[in-house]
C-alpha atoms as a PDB file:
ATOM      1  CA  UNK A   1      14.455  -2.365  -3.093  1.00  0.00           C
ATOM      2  CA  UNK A   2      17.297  -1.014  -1.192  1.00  0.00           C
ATOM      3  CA  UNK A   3      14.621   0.887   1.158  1.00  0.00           C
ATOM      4  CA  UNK A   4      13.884  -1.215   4.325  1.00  0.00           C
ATOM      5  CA  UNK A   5      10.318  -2.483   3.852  1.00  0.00           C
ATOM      6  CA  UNK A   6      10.174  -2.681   0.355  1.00  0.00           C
ATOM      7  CA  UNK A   7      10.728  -5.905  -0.647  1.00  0.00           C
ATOM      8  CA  UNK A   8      10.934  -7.573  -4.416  1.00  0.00           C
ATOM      9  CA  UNK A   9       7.104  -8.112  -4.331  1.00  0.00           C
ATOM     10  CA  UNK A  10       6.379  -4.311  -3.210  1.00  0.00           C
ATOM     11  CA  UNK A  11       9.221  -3.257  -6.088  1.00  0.00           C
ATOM     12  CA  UNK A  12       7.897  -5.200  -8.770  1.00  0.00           C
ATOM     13  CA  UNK A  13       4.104  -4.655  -8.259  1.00  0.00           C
ATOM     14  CA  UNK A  14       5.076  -0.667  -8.589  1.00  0.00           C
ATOM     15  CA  UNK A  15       7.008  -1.359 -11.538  1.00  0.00           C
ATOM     16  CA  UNK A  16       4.149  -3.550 -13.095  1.00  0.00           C
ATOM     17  CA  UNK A  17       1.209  -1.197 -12.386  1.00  0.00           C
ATOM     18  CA  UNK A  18       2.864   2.306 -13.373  1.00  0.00           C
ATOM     19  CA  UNK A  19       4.187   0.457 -16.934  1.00  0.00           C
ATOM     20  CA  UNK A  20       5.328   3.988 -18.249  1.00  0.00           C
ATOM     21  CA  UNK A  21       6.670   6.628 -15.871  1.00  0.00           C
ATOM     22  CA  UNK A  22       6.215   9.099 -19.104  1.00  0.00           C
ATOM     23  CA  UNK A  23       2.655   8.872 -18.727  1.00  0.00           C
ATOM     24  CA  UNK A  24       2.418  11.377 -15.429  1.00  0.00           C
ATOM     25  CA  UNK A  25       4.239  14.954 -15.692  1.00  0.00           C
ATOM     26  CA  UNK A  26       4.684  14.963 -12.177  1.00  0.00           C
ATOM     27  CA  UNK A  27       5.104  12.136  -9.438  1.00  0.00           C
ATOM     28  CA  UNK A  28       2.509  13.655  -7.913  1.00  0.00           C
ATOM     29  CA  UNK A  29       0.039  12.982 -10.542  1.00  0.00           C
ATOM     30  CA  UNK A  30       1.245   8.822  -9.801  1.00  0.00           C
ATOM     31  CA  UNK A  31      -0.616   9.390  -5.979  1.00  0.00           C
ATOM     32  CA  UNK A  32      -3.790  10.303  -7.208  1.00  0.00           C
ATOM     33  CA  UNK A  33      -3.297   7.243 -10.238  1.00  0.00           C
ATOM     34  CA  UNK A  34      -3.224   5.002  -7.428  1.00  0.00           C
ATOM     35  CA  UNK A  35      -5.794   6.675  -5.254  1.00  0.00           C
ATOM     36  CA  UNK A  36      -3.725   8.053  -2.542  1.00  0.00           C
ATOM     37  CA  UNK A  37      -5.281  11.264  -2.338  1.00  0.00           C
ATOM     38  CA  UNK A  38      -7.851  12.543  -0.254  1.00  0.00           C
ATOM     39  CA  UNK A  39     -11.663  13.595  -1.233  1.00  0.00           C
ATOM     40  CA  UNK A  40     -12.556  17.084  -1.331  1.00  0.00           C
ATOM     41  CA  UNK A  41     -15.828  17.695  -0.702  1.00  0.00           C
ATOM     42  CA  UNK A  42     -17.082  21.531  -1.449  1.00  0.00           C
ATOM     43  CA  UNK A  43     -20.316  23.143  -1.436  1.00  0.00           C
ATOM     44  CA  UNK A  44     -20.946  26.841  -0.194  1.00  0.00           C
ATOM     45  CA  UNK A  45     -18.849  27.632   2.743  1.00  0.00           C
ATOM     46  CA  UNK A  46     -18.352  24.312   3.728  1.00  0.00           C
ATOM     47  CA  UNK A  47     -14.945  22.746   2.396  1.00  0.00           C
ATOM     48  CA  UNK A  48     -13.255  19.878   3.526  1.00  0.00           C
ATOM     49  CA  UNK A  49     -10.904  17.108   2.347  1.00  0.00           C
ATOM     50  CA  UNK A  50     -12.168  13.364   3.400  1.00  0.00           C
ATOM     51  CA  UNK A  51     -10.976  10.006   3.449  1.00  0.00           C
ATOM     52  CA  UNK A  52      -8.260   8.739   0.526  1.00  0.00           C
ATOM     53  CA  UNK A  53      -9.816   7.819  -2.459  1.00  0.00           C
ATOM     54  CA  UNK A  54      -9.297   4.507  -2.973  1.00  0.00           C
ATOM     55  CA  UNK A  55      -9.329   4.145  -6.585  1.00  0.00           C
ATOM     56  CA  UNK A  56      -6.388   2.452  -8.069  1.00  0.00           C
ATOM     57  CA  UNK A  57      -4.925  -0.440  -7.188  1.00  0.00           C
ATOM     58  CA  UNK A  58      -5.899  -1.671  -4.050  1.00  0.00           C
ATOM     59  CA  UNK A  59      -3.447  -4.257  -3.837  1.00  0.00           C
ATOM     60  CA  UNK A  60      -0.480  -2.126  -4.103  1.00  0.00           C
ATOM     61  CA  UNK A  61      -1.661   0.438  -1.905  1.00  0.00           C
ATOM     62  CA  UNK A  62      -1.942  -2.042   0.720  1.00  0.00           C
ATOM     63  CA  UNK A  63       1.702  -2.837  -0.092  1.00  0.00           C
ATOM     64  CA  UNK A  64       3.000   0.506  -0.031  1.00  0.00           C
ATOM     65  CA  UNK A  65       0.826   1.142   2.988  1.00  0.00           C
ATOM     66  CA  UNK A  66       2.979  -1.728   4.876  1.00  0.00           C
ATOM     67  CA  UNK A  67       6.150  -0.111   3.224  1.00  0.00           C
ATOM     68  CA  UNK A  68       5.459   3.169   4.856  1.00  0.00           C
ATOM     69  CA  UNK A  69       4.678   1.599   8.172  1.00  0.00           C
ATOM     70  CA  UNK A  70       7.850  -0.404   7.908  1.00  0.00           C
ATOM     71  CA  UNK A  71       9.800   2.994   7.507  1.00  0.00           C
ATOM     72  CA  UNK A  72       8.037   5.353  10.149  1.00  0.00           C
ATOM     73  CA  UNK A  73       7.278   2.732  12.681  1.00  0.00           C
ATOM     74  CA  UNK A  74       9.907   0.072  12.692  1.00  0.00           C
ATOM     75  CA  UNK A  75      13.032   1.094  11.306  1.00  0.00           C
ATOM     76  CA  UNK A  76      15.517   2.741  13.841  1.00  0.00           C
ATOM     77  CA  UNK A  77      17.923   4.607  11.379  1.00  0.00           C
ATOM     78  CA  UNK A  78      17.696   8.132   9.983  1.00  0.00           C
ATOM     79  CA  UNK A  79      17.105   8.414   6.717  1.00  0.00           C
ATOM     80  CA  UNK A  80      15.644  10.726   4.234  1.00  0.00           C
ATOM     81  CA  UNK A  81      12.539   9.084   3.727  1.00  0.00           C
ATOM     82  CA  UNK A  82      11.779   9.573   7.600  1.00  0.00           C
END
């Protein structure tokens, strides 16, 4: 919550929809829980990654989505996260 952006609601609907960090080996493996990643699509010579997925939780994507925007687009400050 101290990250500009992410507010309580943002905070608490990660916290609610992950339940058990022990559950992934990697954070990486949380992304594609949530349906961050892209599509591959392969056949032959042809090989290309798509859209995100967009299966998970909708709703907190969205959230996260404004979170990011929040820290690219609006914030001023340098940070890490930038």
């Amino acid at each position: 919550m101290s990250i500009p952006g992410v507010a309580a609601i943002t905070a608490t609907s990660f916290t609610a929809a992950i339940e058990d960090p022990a559950n992934f080996k990697k954070s990486r493996s949380v992304g594609v829980w949530l349906g961050l990643t892209t599509r591959r699509y392969q056949t032959g010579e042809v090989d290309y990654d798509g859209h995100i997925s967009g299966r998970g939780d909708a709703h907190l994507r969205g959230l996260l989505y404004e979170a990011v925007t929040v820290i690219l687009a609006r914030t001023h400050a340098d940070s890490d996260l930038r």
